[in-house]
Protein backbone atom coordinates (compact mmCIF):
# COMPACT_ATOMS: atom_id res chain seq x y z
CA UNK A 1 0.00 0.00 0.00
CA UNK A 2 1.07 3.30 -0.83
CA UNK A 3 2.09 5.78 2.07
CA UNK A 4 -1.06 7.97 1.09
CA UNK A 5 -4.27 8.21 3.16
CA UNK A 6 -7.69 7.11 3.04
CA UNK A 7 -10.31 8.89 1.07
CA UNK A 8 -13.73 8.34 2.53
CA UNK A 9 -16.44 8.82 0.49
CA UNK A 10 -18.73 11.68 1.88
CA UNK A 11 -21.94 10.64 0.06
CA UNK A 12 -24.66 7.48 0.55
CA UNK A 13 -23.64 4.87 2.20
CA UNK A 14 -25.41 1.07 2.21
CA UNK A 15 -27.90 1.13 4.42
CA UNK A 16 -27.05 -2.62 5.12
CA UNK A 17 -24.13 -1.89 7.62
CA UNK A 18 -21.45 -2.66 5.19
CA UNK A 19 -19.78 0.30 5.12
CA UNK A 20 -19.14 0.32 1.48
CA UNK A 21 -20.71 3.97 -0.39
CA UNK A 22 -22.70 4.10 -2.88
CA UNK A 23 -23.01 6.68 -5.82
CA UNK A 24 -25.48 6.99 -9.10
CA UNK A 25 -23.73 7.78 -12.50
CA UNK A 26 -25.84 8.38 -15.51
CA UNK A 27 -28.59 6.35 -13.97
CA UNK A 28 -26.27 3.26 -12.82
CA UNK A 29 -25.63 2.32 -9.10
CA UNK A 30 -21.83 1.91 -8.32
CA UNK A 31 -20.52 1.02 -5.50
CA UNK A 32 -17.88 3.78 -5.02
CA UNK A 33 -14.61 1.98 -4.54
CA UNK A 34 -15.50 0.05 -7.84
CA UNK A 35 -16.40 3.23 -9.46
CA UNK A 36 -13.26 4.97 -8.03
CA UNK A 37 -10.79 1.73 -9.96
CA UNK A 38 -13.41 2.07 -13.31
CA UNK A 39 -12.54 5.72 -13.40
CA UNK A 40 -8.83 5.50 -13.56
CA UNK A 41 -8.12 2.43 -14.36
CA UNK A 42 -11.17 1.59 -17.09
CA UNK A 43 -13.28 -1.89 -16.81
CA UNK A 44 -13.46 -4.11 -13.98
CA UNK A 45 -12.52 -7.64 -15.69
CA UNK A 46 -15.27 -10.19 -15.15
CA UNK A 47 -15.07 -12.58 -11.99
CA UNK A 48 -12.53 -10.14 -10.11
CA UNK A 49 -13.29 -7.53 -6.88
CA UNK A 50 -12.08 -4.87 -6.31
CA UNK A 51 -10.80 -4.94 -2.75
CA UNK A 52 -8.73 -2.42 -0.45
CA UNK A 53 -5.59 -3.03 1.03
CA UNK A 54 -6.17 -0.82 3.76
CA UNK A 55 -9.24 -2.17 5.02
CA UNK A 56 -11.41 0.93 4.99
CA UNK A 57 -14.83 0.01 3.12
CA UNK A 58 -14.95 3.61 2.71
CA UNK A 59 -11.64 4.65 0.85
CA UNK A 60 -12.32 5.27 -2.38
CA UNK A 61 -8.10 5.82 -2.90
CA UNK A 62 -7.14 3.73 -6.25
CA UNK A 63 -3.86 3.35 -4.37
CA UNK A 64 -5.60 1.36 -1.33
CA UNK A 65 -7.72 -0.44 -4.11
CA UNK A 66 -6.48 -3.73 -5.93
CA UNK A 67 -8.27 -6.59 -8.31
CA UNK A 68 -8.62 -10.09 -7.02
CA UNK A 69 -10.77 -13.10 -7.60
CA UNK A 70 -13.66 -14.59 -5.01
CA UNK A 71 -11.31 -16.95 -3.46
CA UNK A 72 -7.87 -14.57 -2.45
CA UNK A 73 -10.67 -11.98 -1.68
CA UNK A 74 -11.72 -14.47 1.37
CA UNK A 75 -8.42 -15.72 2.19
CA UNK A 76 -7.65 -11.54 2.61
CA UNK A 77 -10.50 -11.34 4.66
CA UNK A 78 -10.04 -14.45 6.38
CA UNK A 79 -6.44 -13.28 7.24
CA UNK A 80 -6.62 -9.77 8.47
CA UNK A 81 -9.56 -11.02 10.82
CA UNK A 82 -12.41 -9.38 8.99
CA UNK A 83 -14.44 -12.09 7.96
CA UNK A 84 -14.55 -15.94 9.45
CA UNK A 85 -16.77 -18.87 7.12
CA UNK A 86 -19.79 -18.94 9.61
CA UNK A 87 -19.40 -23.03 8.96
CA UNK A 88 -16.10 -23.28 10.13
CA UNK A 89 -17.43 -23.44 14.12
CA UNK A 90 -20.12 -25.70 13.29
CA UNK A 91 -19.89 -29.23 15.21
CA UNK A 92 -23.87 -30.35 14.77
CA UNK A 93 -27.27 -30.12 13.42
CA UNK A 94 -29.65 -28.02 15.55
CA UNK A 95 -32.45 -29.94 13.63
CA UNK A 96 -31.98 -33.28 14.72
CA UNK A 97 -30.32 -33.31 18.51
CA UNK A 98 -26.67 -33.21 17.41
CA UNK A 99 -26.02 -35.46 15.09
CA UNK A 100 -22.35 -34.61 13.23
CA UNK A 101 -22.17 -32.84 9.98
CA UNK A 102 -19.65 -33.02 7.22
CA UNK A 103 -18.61 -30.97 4.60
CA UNK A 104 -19.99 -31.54 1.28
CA UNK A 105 -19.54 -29.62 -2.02
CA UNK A 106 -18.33 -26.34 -0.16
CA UNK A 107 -21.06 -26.51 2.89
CA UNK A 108 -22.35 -28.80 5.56
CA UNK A 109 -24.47 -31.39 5.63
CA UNK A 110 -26.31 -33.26 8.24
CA UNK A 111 -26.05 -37.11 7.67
CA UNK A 112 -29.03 -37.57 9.34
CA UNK A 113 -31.54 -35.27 8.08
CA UNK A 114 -29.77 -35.95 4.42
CA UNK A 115 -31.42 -39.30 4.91
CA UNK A 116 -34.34 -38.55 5.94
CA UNK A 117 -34.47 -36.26 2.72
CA UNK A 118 -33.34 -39.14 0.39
CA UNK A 119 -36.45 -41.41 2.23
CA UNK A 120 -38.91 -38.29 0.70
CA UNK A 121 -37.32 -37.77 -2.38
CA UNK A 122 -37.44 -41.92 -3.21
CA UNK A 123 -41.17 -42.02 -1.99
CA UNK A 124 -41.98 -39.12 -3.94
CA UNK A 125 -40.28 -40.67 -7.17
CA UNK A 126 -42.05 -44.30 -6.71
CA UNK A 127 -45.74 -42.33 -6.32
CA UNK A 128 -44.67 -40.10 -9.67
CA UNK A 129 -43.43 -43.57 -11.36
């Protein structure tokens, strides 16, 4: 990061908590970081953030701001402490009285209940049949 300070956006800001402002430009909502990088440095490639080095959800600084894809966006997050995967703590079900989980195909899954969803789904498909 550069040795330059944070610009905060003065205008709207999400009403969702986030932090992140907001701004309208010829009719089109922008977040303002993302508008701030489009500005100076032209189109935001498909699949790619862009994300600030300094942490501030309200610098709109093109120095502070960099591109990065979904998954080293979360590992930043995950490694300056702002952000934890709400799975990660989970141990059990609070459907059916603790039963483990495990993860499957990026998120958990109760053993249990998934068979109890398998019984439905195979009595539905014998009635359709």
């Amino acid at each position: 990061m550069s040795n330059t300070p944070c610009v905060v956006f003065s205008g709207y800001r999400q009403r969702d908590g986030s932090g992140y402002g907001e701004r309208t430009v010829s009719g089109v909502r922008w977040l303002a970081h993302r508008y701030a990088w489009f500005s100076q440095n032209g189109p935001i490639p498909s699949g790619l953030f862009v994300c600030h080095r300094c942490n501030n959800k309200g610098c709109v600084n093109v120095d502070h701001l960099y591109l990065a894809d979904n998954r080293q966006n979360c590992l930043d997050a995950i490694r300056d402490g702002l952000w934890r995967p709400s799975n990660s703590k989970k141990k059990a079900c609070p459907k059916c009285n603790g039963e483990y989980t495990r993860l499957k195909s990026g998120g958990r899954v109760c053993l249990a209940c998934r068979r109890v969803l398998n019984r439905k789904y195979a009595a539905r498909s014998k009635e359709q049949a």
